[in-house]
C-alpha atoms as a PDB file:
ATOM      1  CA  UNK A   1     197.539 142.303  14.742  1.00  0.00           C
ATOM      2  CA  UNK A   2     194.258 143.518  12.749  1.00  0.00           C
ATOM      3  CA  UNK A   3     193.242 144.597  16.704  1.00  0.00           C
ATOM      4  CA  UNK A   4     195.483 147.596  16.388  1.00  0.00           C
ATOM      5  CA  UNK A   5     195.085 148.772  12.933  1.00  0.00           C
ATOM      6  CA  UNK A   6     194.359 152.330  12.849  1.00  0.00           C
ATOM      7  CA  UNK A   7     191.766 150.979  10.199  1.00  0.00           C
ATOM      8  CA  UNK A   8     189.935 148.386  11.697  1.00  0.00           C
ATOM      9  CA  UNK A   9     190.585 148.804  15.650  1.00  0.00           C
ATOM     10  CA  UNK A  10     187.379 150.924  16.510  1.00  0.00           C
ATOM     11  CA  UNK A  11     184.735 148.420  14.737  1.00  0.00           C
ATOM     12  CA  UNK A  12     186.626 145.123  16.155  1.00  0.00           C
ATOM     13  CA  UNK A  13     185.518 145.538  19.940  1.00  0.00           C
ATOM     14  CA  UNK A  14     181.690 145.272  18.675  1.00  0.00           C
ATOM     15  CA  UNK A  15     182.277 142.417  16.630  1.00  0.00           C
ATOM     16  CA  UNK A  16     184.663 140.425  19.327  1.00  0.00           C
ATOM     17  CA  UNK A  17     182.018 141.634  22.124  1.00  0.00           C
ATOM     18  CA  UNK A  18     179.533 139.834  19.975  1.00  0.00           C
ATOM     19  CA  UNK A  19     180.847 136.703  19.678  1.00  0.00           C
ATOM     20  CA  UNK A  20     181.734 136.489  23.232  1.00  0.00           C
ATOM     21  CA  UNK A  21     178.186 137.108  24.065  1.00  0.00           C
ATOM     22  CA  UNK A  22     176.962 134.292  21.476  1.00  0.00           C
ATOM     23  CA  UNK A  23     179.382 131.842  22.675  1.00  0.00           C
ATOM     24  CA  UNK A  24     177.989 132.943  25.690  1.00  0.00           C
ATOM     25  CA  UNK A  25     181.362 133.592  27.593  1.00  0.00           C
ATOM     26  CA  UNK A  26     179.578 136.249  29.321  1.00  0.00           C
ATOM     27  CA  UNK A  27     182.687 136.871  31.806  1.00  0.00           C
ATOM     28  CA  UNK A  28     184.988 137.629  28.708  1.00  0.00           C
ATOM     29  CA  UNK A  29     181.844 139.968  27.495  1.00  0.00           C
ATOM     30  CA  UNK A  30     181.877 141.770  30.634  1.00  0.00           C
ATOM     31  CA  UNK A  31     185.586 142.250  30.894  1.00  0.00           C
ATOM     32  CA  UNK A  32     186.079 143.255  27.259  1.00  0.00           C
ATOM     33  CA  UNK A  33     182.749 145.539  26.738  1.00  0.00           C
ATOM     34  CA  UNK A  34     184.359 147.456  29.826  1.00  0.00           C
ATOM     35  CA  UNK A  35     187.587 147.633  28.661  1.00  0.00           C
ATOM     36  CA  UNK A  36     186.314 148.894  25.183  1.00  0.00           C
ATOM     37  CA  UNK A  37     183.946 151.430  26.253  1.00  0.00           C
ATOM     38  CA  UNK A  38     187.313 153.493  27.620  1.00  0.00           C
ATOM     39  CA  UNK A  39     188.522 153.889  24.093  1.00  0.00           C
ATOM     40  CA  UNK A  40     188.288 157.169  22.762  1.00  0.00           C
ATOM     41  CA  UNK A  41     188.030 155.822  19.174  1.00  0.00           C
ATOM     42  CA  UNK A  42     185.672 152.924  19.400  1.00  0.00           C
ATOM     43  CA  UNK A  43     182.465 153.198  17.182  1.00  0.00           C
ATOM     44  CA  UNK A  44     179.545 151.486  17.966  1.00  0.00           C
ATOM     45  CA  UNK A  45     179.498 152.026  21.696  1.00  0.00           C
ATOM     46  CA  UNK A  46     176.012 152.569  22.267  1.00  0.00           C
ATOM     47  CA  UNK A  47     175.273 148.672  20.667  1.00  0.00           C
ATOM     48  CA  UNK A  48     178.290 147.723  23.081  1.00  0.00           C
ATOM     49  CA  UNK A  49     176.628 149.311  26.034  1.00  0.00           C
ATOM     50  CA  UNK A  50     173.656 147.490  24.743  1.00  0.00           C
ATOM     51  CA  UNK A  51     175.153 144.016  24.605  1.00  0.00           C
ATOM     52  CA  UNK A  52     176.502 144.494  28.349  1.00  0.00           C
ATOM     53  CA  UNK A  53     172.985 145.310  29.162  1.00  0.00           C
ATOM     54  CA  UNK A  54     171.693 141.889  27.746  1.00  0.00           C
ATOM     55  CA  UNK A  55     173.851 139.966  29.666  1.00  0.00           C
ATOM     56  CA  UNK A  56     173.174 141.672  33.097  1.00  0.00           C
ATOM     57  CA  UNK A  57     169.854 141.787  32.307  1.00  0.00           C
ATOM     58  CA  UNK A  58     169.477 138.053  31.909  1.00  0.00           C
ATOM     59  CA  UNK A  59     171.918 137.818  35.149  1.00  0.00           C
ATOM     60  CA  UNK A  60     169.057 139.689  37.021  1.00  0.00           C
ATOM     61  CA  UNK A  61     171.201 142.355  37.895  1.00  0.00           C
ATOM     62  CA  UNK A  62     168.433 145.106  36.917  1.00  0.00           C
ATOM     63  CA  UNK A  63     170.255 148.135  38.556  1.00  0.00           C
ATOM     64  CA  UNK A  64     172.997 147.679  35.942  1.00  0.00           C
ATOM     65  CA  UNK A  65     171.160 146.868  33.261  1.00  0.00           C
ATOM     66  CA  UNK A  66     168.511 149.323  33.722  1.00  0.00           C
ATOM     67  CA  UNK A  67     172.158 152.299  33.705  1.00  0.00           C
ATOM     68  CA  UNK A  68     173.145 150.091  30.246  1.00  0.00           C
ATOM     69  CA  UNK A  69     169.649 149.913  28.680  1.00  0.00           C
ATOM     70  CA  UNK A  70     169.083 153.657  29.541  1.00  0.00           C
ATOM     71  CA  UNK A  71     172.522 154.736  27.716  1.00  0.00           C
ATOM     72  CA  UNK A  72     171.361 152.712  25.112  1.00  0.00           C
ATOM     73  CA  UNK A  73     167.731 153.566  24.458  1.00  0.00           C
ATOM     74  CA  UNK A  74     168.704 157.690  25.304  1.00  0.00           C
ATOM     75  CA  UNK A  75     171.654 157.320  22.504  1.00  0.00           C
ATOM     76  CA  UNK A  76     169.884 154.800  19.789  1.00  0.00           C
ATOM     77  CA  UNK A  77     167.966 156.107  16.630  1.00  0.00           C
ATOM     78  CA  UNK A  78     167.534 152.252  16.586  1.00  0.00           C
ATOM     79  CA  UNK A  79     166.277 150.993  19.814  1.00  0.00           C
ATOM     80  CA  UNK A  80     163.236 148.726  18.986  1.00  0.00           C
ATOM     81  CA  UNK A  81     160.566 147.929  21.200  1.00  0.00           C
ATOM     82  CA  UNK A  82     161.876 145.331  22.889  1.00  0.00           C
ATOM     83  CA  UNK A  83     164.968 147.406  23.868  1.00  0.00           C
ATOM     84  CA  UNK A  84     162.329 150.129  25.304  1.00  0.00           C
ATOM     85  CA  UNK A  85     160.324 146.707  27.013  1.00  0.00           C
ATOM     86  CA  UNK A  86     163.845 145.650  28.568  1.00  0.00           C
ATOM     87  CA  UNK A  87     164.668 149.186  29.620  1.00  0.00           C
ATOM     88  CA  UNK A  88     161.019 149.597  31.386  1.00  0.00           C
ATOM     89  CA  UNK A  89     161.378 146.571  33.920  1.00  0.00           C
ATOM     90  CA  UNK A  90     164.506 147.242  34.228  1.00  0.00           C
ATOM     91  CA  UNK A  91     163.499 150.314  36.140  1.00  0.00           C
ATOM     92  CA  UNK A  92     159.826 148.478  37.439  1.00  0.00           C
ATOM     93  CA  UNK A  93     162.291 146.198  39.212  1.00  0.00           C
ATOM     94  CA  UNK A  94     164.315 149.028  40.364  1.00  0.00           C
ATOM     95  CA  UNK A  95     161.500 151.619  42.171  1.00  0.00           C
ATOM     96  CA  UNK A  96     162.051 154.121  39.751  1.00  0.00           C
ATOM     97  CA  UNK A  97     157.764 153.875  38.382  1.00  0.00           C
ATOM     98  CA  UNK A  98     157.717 156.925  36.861  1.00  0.00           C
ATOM     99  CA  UNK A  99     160.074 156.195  34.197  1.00  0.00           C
ATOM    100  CA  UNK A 100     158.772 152.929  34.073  1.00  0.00           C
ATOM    101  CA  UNK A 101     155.776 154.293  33.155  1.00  0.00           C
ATOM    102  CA  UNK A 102     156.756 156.291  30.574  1.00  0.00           C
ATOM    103  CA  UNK A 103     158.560 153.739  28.645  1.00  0.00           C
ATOM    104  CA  UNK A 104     155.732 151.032  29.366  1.00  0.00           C
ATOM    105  CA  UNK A 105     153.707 153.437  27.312  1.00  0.00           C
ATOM    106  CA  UNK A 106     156.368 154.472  25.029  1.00  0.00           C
ATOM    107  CA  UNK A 107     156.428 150.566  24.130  1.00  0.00           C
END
């Protein structure tokens, strides 16, 4: 299975985690994101952690997604504004203001 090639297994989580999310069989992004993020030898975990925040972030869970967006953002040379916007209510809808603050202005 090309899953546990020592070539190939630490870029297939992202790209299974992504097509799970645009199917939008958010359960089996959840479950597999999770399971993923344990590996030592994934790469791309910080766009992983980012693509579990999406999904809990349109679920309205915002204390989740606000600790997934945060990784993210914190980790990301590539986080565009719109990461930074998600991140910032994330934590407006969460009580912490000060850091809200920061990353409204930020975006």
């Amino acid at each position: 299975m090309i899953e546990d090639s020592k070539m190939y297994a630490p870029v297939i989580p992202y790209y299974i985690a992504q097509i799970y999310y645009m199917k939008k069989d958010y359960d089996k992004v959840v479950s597999y994101v999770t399971k993923s993020l344990d590996k030592s030898d994934v790469l791309y975990k910080d766009e992983l952690n980012f693509c579990l925040a999406r999904f809990i972030f349109n679920e309205a869970n915002m204390k989740s997604a606000s600790h997934f967006s945060k990784t993210y953002v914190a980790k990301s040379s590539k986080a565009r504004k719109e990461d930074i916007y998600q991140l910032a209510y994330c934590q407006y809808q969460t009580g912490a203001y000060t850091k809200a603050i920061e990353n409204f202005k930020h975006n």
